[in-house]
C-alpha atoms as a PDB file:
ATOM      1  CA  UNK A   1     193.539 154.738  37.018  1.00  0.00           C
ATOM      2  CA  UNK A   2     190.693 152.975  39.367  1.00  0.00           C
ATOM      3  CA  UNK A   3     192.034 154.471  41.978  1.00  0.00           C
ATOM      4  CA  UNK A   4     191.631 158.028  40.214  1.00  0.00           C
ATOM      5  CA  UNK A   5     187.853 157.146  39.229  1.00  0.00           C
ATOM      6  CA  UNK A   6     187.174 156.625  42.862  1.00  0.00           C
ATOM      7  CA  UNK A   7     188.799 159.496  44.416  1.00  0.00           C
ATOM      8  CA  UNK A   8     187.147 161.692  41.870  1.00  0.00           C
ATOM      9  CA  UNK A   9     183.593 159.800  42.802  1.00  0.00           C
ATOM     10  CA  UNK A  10     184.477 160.150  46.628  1.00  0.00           C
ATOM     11  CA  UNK A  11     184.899 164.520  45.527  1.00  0.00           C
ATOM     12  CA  UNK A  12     181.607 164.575  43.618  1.00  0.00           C
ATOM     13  CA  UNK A  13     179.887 162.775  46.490  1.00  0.00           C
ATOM     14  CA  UNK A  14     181.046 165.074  48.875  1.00  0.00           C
ATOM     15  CA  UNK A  15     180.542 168.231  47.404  1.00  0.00           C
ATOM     16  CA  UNK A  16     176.651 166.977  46.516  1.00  0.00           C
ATOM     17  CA  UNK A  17     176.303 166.510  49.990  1.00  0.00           C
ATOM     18  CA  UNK A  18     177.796 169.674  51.077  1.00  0.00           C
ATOM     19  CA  UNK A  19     175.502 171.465  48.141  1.00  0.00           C
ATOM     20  CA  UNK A  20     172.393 170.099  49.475  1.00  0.00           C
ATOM     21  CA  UNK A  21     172.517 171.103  52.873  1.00  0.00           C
ATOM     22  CA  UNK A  22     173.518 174.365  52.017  1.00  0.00           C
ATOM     23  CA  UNK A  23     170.722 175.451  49.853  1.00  0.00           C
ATOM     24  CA  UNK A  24     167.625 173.116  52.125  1.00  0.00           C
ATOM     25  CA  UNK A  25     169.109 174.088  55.436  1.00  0.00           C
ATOM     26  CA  UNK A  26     170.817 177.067  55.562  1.00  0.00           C
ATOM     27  CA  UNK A  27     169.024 179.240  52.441  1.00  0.00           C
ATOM     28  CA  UNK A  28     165.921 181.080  52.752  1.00  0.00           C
ATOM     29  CA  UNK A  29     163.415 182.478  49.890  1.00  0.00           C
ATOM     30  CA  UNK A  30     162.762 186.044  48.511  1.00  0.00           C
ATOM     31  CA  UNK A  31     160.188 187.440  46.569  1.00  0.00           C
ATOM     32  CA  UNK A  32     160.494 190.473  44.639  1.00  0.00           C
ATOM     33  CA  UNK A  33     157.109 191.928  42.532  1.00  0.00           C
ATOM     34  CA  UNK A  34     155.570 194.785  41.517  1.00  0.00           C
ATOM     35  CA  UNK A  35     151.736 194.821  39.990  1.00  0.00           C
ATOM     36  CA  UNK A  36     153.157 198.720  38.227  1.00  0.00           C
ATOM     37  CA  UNK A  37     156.451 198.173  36.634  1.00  0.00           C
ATOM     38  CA  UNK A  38     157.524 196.499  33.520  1.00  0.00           C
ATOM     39  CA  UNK A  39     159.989 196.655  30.676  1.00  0.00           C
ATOM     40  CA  UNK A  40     160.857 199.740  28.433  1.00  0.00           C
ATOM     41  CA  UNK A  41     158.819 197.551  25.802  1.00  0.00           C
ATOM     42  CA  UNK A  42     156.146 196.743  27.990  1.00  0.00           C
ATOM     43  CA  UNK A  43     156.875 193.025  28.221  1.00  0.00           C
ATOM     44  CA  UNK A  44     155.900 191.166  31.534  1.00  0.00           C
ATOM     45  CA  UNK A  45     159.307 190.604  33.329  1.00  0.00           C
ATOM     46  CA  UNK A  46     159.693 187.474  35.540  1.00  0.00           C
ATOM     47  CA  UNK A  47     162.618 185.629  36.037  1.00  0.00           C
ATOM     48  CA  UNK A  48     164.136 182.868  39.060  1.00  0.00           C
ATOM     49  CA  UNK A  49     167.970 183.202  40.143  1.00  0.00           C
ATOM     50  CA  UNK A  50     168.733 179.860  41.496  1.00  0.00           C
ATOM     51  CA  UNK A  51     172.196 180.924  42.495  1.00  0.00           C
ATOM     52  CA  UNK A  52     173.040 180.887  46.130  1.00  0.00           C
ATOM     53  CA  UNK A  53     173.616 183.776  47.376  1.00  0.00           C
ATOM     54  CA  UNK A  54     174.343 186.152  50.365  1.00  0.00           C
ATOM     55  CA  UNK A  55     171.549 188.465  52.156  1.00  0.00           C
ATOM     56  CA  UNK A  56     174.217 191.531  51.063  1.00  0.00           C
ATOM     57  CA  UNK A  57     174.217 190.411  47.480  1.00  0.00           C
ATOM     58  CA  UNK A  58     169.983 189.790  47.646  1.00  0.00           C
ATOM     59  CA  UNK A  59     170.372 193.800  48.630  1.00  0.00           C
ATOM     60  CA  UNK A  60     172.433 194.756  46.040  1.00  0.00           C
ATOM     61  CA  UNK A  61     170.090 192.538  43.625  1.00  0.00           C
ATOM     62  CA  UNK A  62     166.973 194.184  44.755  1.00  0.00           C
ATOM     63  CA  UNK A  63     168.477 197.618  43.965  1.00  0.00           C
ATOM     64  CA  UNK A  64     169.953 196.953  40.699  1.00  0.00           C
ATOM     65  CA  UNK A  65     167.410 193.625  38.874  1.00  0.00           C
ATOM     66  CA  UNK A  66     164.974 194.918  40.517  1.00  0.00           C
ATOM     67  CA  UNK A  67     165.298 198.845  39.975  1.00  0.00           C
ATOM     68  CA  UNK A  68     164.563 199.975  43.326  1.00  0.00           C
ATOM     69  CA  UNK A  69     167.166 202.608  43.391  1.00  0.00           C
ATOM     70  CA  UNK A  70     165.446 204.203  40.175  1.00  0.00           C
ATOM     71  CA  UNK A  71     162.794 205.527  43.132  1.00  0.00           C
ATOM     72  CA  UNK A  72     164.595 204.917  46.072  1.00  0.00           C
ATOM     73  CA  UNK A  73     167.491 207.480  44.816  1.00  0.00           C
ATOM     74  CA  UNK A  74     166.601 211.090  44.834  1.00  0.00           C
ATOM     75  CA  UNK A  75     169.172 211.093  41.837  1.00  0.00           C
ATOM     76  CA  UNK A  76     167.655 208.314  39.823  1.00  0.00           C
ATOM     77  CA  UNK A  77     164.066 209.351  39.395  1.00  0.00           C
ATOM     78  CA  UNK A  78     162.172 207.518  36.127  1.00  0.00           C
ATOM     79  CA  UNK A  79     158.481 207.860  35.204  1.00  0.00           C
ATOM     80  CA  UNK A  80     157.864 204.441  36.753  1.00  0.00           C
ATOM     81  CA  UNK A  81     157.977 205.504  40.065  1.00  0.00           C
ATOM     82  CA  UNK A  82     156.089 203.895  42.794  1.00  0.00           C
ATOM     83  CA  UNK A  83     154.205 205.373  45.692  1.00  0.00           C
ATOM     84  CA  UNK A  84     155.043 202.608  48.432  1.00  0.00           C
ATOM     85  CA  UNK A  85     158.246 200.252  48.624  1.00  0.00           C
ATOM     86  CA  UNK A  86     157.291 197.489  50.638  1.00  0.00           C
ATOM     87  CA  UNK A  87     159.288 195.089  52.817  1.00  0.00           C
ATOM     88  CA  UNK A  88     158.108 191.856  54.788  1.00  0.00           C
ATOM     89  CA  UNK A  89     160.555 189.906  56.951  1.00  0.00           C
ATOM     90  CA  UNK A  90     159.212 186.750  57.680  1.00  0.00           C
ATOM     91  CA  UNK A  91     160.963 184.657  60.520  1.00  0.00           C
ATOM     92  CA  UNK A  92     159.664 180.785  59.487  1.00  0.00           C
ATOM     93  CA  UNK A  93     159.781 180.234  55.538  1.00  0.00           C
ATOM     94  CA  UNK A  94     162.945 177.936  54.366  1.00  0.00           C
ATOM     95  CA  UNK A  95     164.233 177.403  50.880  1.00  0.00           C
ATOM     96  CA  UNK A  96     162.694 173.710  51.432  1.00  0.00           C
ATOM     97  CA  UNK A  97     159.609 174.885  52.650  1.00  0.00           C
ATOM     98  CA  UNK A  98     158.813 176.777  48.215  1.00  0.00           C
ATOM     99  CA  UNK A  99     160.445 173.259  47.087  1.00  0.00           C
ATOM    100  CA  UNK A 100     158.364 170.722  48.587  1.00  0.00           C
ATOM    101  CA  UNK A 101     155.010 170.030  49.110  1.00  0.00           C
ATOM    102  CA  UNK A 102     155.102 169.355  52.523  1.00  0.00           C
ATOM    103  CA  UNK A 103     155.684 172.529  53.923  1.00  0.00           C
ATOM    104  CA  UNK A 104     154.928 174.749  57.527  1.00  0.00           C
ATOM    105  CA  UNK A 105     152.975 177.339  55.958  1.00  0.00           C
ATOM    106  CA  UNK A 106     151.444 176.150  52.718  1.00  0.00           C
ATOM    107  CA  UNK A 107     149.103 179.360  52.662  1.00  0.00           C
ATOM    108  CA  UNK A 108     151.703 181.589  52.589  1.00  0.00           C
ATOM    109  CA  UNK A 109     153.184 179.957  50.152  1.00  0.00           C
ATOM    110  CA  UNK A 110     150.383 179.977  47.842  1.00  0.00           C
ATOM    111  CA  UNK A 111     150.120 183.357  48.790  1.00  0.00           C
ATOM    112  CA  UNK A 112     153.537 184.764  47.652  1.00  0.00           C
ATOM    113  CA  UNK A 113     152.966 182.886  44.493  1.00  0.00           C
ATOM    114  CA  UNK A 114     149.878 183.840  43.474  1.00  0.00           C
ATOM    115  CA  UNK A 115     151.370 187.546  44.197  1.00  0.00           C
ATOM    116  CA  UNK A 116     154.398 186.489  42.120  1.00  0.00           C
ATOM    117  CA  UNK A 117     152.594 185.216  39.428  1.00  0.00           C
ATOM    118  CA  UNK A 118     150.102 188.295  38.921  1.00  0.00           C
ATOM    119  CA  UNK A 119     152.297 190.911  38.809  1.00  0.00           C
ATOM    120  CA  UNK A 120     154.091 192.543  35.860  1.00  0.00           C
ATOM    121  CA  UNK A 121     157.195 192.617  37.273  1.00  0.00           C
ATOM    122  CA  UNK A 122     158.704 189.684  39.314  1.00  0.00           C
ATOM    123  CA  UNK A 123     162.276 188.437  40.545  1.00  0.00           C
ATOM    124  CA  UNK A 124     162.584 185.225  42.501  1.00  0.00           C
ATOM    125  CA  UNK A 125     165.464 183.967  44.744  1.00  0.00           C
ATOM    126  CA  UNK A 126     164.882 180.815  45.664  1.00  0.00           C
ATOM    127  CA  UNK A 127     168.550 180.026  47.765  1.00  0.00           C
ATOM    128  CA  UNK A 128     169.155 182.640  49.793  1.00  0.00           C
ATOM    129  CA  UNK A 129     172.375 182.373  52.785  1.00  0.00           C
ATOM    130  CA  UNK A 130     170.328 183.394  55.509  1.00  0.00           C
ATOM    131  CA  UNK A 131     172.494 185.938  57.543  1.00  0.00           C
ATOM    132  CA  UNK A 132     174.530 185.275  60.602  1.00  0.00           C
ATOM    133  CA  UNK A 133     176.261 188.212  61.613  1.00  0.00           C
ATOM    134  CA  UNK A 134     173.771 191.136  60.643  1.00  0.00           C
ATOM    135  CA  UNK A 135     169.708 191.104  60.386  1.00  0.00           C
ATOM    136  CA  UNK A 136     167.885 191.765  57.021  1.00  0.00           C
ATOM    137  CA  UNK A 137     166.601 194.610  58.568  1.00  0.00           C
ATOM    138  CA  UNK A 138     170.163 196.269  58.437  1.00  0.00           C
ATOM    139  CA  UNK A 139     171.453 194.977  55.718  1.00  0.00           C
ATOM    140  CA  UNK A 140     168.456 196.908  53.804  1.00  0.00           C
ATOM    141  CA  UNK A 141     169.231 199.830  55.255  1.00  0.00           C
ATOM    142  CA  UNK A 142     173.207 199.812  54.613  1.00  0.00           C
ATOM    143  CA  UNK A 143     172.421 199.219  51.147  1.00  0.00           C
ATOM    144  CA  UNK A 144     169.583 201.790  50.393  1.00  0.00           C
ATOM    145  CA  UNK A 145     173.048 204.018  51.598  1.00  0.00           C
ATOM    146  CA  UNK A 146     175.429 202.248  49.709  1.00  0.00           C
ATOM    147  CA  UNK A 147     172.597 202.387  46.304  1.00  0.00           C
ATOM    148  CA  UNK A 148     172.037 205.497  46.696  1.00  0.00           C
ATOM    149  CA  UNK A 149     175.482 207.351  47.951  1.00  0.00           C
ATOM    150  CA  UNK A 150     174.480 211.044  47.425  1.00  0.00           C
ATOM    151  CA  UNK A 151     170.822 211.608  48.494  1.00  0.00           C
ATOM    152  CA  UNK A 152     168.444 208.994  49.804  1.00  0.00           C
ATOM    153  CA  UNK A 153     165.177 209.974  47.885  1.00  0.00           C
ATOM    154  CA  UNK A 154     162.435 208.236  49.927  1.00  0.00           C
ATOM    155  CA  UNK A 155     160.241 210.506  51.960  1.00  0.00           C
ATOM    156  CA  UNK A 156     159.216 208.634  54.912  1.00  0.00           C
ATOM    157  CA  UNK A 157     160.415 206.004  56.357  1.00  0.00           C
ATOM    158  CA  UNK A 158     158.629 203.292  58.560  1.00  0.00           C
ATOM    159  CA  UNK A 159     159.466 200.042  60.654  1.00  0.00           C
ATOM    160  CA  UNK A 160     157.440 198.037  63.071  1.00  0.00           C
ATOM    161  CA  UNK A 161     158.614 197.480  66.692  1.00  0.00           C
ATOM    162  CA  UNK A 162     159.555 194.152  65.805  1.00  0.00           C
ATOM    163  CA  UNK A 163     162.422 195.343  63.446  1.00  0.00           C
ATOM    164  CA  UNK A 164     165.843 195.814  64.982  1.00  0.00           C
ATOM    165  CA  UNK A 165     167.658 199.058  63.732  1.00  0.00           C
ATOM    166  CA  UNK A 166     169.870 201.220  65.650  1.00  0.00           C
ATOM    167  CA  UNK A 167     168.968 204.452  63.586  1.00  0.00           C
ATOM    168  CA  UNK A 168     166.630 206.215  66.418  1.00  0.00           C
ATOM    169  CA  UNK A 169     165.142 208.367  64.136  1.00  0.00           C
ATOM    170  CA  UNK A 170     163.164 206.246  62.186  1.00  0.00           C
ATOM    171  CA  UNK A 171     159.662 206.420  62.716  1.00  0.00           C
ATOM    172  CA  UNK A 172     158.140 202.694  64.430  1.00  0.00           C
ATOM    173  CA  UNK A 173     154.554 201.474  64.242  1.00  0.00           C
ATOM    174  CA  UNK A 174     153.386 198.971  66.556  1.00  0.00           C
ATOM    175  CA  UNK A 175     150.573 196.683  64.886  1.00  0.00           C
ATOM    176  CA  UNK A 176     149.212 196.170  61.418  1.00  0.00           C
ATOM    177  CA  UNK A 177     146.145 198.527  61.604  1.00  0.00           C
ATOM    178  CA  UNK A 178     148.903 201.102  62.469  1.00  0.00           C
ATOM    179  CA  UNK A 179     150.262 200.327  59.357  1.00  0.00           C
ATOM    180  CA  UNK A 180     147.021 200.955  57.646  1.00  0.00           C
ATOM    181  CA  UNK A 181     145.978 204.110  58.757  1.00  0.00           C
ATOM    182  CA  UNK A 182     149.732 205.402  57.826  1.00  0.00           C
ATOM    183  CA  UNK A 183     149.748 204.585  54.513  1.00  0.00           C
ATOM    184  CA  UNK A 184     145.893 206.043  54.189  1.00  0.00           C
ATOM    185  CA  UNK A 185     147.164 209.299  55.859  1.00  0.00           C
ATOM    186  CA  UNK A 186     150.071 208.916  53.369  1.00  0.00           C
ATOM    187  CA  UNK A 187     148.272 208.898  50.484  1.00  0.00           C
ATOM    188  CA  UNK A 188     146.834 212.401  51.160  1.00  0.00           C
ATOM    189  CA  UNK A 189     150.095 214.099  52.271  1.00  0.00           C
ATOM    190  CA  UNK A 190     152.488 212.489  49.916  1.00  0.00           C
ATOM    191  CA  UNK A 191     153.232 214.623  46.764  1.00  0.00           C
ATOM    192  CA  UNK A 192     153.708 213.679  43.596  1.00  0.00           C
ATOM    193  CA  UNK A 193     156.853 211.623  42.518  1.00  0.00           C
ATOM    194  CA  UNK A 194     157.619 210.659  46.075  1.00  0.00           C
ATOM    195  CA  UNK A 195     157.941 207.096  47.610  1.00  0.00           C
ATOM    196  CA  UNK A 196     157.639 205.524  51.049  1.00  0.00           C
ATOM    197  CA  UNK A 197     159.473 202.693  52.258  1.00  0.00           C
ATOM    198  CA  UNK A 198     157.844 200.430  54.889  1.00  0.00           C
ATOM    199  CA  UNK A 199     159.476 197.130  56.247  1.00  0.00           C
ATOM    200  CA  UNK A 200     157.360 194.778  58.176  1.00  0.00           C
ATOM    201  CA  UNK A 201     158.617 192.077  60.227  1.00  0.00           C
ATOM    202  CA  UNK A 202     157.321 189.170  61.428  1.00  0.00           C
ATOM    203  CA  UNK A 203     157.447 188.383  65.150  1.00  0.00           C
ATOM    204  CA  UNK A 204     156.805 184.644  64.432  1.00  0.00           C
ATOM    205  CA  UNK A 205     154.441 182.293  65.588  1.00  0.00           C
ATOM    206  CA  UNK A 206     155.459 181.654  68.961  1.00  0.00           C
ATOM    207  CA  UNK A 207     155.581 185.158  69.611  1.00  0.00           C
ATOM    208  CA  UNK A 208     152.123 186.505  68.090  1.00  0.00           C
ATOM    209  CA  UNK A 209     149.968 183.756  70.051  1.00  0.00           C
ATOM    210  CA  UNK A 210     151.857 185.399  73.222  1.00  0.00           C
ATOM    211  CA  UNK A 211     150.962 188.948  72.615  1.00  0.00           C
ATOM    212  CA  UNK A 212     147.503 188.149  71.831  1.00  0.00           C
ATOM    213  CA  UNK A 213     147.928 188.929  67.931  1.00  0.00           C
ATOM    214  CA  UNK A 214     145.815 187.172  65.223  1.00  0.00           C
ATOM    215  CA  UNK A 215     147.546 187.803  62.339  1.00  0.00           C
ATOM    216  CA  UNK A 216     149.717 184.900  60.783  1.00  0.00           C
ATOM    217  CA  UNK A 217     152.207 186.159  57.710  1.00  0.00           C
ATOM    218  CA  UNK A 218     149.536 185.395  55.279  1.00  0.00           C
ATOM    219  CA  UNK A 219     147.352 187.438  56.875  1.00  0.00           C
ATOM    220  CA  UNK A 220     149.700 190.970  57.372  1.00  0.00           C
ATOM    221  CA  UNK A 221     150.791 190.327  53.456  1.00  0.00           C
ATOM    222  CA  UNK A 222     148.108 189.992  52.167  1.00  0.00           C
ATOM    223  CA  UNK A 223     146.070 193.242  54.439  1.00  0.00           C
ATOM    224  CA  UNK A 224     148.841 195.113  53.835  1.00  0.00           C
ATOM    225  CA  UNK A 225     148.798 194.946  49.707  1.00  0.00           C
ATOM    226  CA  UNK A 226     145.220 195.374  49.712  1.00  0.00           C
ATOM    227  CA  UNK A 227     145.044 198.232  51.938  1.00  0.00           C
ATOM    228  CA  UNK A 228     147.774 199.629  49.366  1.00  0.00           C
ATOM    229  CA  UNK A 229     145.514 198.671  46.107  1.00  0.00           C
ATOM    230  CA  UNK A 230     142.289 199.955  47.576  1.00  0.00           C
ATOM    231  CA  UNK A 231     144.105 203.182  48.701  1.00  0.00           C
ATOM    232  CA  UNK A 232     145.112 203.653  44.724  1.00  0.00           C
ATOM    233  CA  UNK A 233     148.709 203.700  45.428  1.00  0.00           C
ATOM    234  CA  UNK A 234     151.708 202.123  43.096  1.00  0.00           C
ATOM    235  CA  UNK A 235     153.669 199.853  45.170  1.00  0.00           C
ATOM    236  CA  UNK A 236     156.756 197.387  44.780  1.00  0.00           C
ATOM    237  CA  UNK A 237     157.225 194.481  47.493  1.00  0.00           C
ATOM    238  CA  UNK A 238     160.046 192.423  48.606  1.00  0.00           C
ATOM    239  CA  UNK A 239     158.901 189.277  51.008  1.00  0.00           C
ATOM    240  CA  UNK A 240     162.422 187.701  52.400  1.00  0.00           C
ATOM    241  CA  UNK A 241     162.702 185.427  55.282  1.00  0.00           C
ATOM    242  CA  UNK A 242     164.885 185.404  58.102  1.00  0.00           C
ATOM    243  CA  UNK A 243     163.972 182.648  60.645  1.00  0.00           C
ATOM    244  CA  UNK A 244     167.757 182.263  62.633  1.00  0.00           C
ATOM    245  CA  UNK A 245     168.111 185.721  64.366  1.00  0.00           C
ATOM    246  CA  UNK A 246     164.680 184.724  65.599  1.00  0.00           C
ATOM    247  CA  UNK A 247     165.187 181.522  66.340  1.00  0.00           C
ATOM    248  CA  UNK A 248     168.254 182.095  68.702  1.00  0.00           C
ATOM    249  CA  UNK A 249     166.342 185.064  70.647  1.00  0.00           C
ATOM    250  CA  UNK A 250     163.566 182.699  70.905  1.00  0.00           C
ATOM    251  CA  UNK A 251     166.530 179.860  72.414  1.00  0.00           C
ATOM    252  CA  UNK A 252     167.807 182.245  74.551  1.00  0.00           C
ATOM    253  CA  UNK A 253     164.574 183.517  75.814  1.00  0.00           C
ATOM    254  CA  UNK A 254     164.357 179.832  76.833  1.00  0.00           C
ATOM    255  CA  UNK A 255     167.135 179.615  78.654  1.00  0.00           C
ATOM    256  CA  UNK A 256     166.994 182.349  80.381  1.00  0.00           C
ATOM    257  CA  UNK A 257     163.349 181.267  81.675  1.00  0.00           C
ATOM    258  CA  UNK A 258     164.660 178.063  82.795  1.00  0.00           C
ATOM    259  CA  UNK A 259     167.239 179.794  84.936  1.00  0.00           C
ATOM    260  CA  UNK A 260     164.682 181.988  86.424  1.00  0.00           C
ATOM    261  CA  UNK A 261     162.915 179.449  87.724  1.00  0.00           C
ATOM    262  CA  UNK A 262     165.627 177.152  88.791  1.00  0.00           C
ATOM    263  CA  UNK A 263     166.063 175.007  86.001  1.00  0.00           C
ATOM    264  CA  UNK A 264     162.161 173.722  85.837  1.00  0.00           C
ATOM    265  CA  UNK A 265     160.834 173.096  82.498  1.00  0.00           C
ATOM    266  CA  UNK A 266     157.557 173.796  83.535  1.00  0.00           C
ATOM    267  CA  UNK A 267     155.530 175.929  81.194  1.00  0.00           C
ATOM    268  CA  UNK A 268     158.361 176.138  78.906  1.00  0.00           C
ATOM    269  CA  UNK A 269     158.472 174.571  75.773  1.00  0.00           C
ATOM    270  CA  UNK A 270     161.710 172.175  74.870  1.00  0.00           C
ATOM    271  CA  UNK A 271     160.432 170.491  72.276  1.00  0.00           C
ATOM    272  CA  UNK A 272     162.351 170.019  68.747  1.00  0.00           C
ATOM    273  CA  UNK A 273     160.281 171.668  66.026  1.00  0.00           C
ATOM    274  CA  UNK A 274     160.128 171.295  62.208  1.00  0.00           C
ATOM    275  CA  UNK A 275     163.432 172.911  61.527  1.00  0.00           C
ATOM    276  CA  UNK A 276     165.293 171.801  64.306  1.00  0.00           C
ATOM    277  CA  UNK A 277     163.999 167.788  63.142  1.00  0.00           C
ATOM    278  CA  UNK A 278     164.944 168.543  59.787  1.00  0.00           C
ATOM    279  CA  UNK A 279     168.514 169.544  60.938  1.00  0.00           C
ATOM    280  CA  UNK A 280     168.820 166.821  63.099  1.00  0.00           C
ATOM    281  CA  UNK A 281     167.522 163.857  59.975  1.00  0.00           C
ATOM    282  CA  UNK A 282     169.683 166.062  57.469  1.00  0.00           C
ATOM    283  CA  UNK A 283     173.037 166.019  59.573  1.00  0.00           C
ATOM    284  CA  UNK A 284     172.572 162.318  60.617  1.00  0.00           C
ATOM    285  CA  UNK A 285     171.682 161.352  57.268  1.00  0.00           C
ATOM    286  CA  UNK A 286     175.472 162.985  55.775  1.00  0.00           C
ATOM    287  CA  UNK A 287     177.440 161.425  58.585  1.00  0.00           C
ATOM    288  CA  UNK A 288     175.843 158.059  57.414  1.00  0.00           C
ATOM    289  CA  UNK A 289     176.591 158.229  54.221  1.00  0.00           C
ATOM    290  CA  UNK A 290     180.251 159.790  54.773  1.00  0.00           C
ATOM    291  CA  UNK A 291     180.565 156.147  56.658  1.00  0.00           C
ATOM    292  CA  UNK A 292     179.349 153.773  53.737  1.00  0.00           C
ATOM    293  CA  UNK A 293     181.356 156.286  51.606  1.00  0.00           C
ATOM    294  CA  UNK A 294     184.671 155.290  53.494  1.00  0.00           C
ATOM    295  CA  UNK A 295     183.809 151.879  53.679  1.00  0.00           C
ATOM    296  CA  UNK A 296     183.198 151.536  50.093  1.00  0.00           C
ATOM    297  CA  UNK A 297     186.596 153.306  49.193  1.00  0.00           C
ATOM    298  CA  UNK A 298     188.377 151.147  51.434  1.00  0.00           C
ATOM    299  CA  UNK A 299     187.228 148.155  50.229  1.00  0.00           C
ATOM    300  CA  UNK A 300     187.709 149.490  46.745  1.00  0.00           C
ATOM    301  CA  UNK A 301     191.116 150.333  46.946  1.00  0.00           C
ATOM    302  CA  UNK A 302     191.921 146.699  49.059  1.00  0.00           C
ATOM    303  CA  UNK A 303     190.644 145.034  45.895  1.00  0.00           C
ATOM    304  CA  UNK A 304     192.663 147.381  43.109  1.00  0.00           C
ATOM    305  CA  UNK A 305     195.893 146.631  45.487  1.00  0.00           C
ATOM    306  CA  UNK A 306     195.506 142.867  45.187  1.00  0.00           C
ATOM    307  CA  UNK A 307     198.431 141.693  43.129  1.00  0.00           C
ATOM    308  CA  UNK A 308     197.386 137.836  42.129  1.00  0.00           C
ATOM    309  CA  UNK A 309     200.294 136.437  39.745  1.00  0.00           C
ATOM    310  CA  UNK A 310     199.248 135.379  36.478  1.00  0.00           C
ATOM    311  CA  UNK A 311     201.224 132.164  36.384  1.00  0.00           C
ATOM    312  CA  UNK A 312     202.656 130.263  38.583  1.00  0.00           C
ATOM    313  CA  UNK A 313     205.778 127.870  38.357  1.00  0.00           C
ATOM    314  CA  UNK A 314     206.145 124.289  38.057  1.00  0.00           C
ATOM    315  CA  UNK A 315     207.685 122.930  41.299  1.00  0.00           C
ATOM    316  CA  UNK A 316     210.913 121.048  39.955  1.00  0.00           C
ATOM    317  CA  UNK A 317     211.488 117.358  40.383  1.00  0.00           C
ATOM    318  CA  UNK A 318     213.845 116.876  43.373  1.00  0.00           C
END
């Protein structure tokens, strides 16, 4: 029986461990809000899913809870139709990053909240499996097809030069004032009942300070919606992050500058950041504790097989 309580207590342990790291290290956020829809009844909606969950199923979530394909789906039209469906892709947030207070980007954290908060409509994700195989950027598009199988009902479609799709007939901007003046000349082309979908996507950090570009992801986010409220449009936004495609370009960018100049370091940076420390303290931390785990187990189970007698015999007289 002790030895049942322990294995049991060795599982639990285990499969804590294995939870945590999956939803701090490997799960991203996503924001879904809109200041112009609500309930049949009128009721503010606003709910968290703390599931963990794929980037397909976040699609598929976003389309359904969220009642995108009511105006993303030529078929589906409703009288809460929006003008503008908005999508940012930001390359840096983490699950852990919403969680604690000791975050990389605390004012864009405050910044998707207070957008969360003031809307009458909003969904939150907190654990999201970052994907592996296929960018957001894709996934949104296979499932605006898959949500809307007979006729895609969104008028014009938009992506900045930083997204990665392979459909070459979809319209690219460059910067965020690009951005701006399409949705303005939007707004007086764009006929009644029709809706835009514009995706965003961060370049990260690293790369804006080498282009020469100001804006952080505070800053696009929050341009972006205002430019959309001051224009008078109806809009619904998704924010969703998706640091590790950019993360491994930005590793292989670095190798392949260190092989171009023969292996030098110089001007190249090599040093571990924030998510690559937190990795590193997360993984060394589990293999630790697997240790004192085994340890205690053995030395648990060498004490339960200890078979002491409970009496002993008188020698005999000789």
């Amino acid at each position: 029986m002790m030895k049942m309580q322990i294995g049991v207590l060795a599982c639990l342990v285990a499969l804590s461990a294995i939870e945590f790291g999956l939803a701090s290290a490997n799960t991203v956020p996503a924001y879904l809000w809109s200041p112009h829809l609500q309930r049949d009844n009128g009721e503010v909606d606003e709910g968290v899913n703390y599931q963990v969950m794929s980037a397909k199923d976040l699609v598929g979530s976003v389309f359904t809870q969220g009642g995108w394909s009511n105006f993303l789906c030529s078929e589906k039209k409703v009288e809460q139709a929006v003008d503008v469906a908005l999508v940012f892709i930001g390359r840096e947030l983490l699950s852990s990053d919403v969680s604690s207070k000791r975050n990389s980007d605390p004012a864009l954290v405050n910044t998707l909240n207070n957008l969360f908060t003031a809307s009458n409509f909003s969904l939150a994700f907190p654990y999201i499996a970052a994907p592996e195989e296929e960018r957001m950027e894709s996934l949104l598009l296979s499932g605006l097809k898959e949500a809307c199988p007979h006729n895609v009902g969104v008028s014009n479609i938009v992506f900045s030069d930083s997204c990665f799709v392979e459909d070459g007939t979809i319209q690219k901007l460059s910067d965020l004032q690009s951005f701006k003046d399409h949705l303005l000349a939007r707004r007086e082309t764009r006929k009644e009942g029709e809706t835009d979908l514009v995706v965003l996507c961060s370049e990260g950090s690293e790369s804006i300070s080498e282009s020469g570009q100001s804006h952080s992801e505070r800053e696009s986010i929050s341009e972006l919606v205002s430019s959309v409220e001051q224009s008078g449009s109806k809009y619904a936004a998704l924010y969703v992050s998706d640091p590790y495609w950019y993360t491994s370009y930005k590793t292989l960018q670095r190798f392949l500058a260190e092989s171009a100049t023969g292996n030098s370091t110089v001007g190249v940076s090599t040093t571990c950041d924030e998510l690559c420390k937190f990795k590193s303290s997360l993984l060394e931390g589990i293999l630790v504790g697997i240790v004192f785990l085994l340890i205690l187990i053995s030395g648990l189970c060498c004490m339960a097989g200890i078979d002491t007698p409970t009496r002993f015999e008188t020698p005999q007289d000789s």
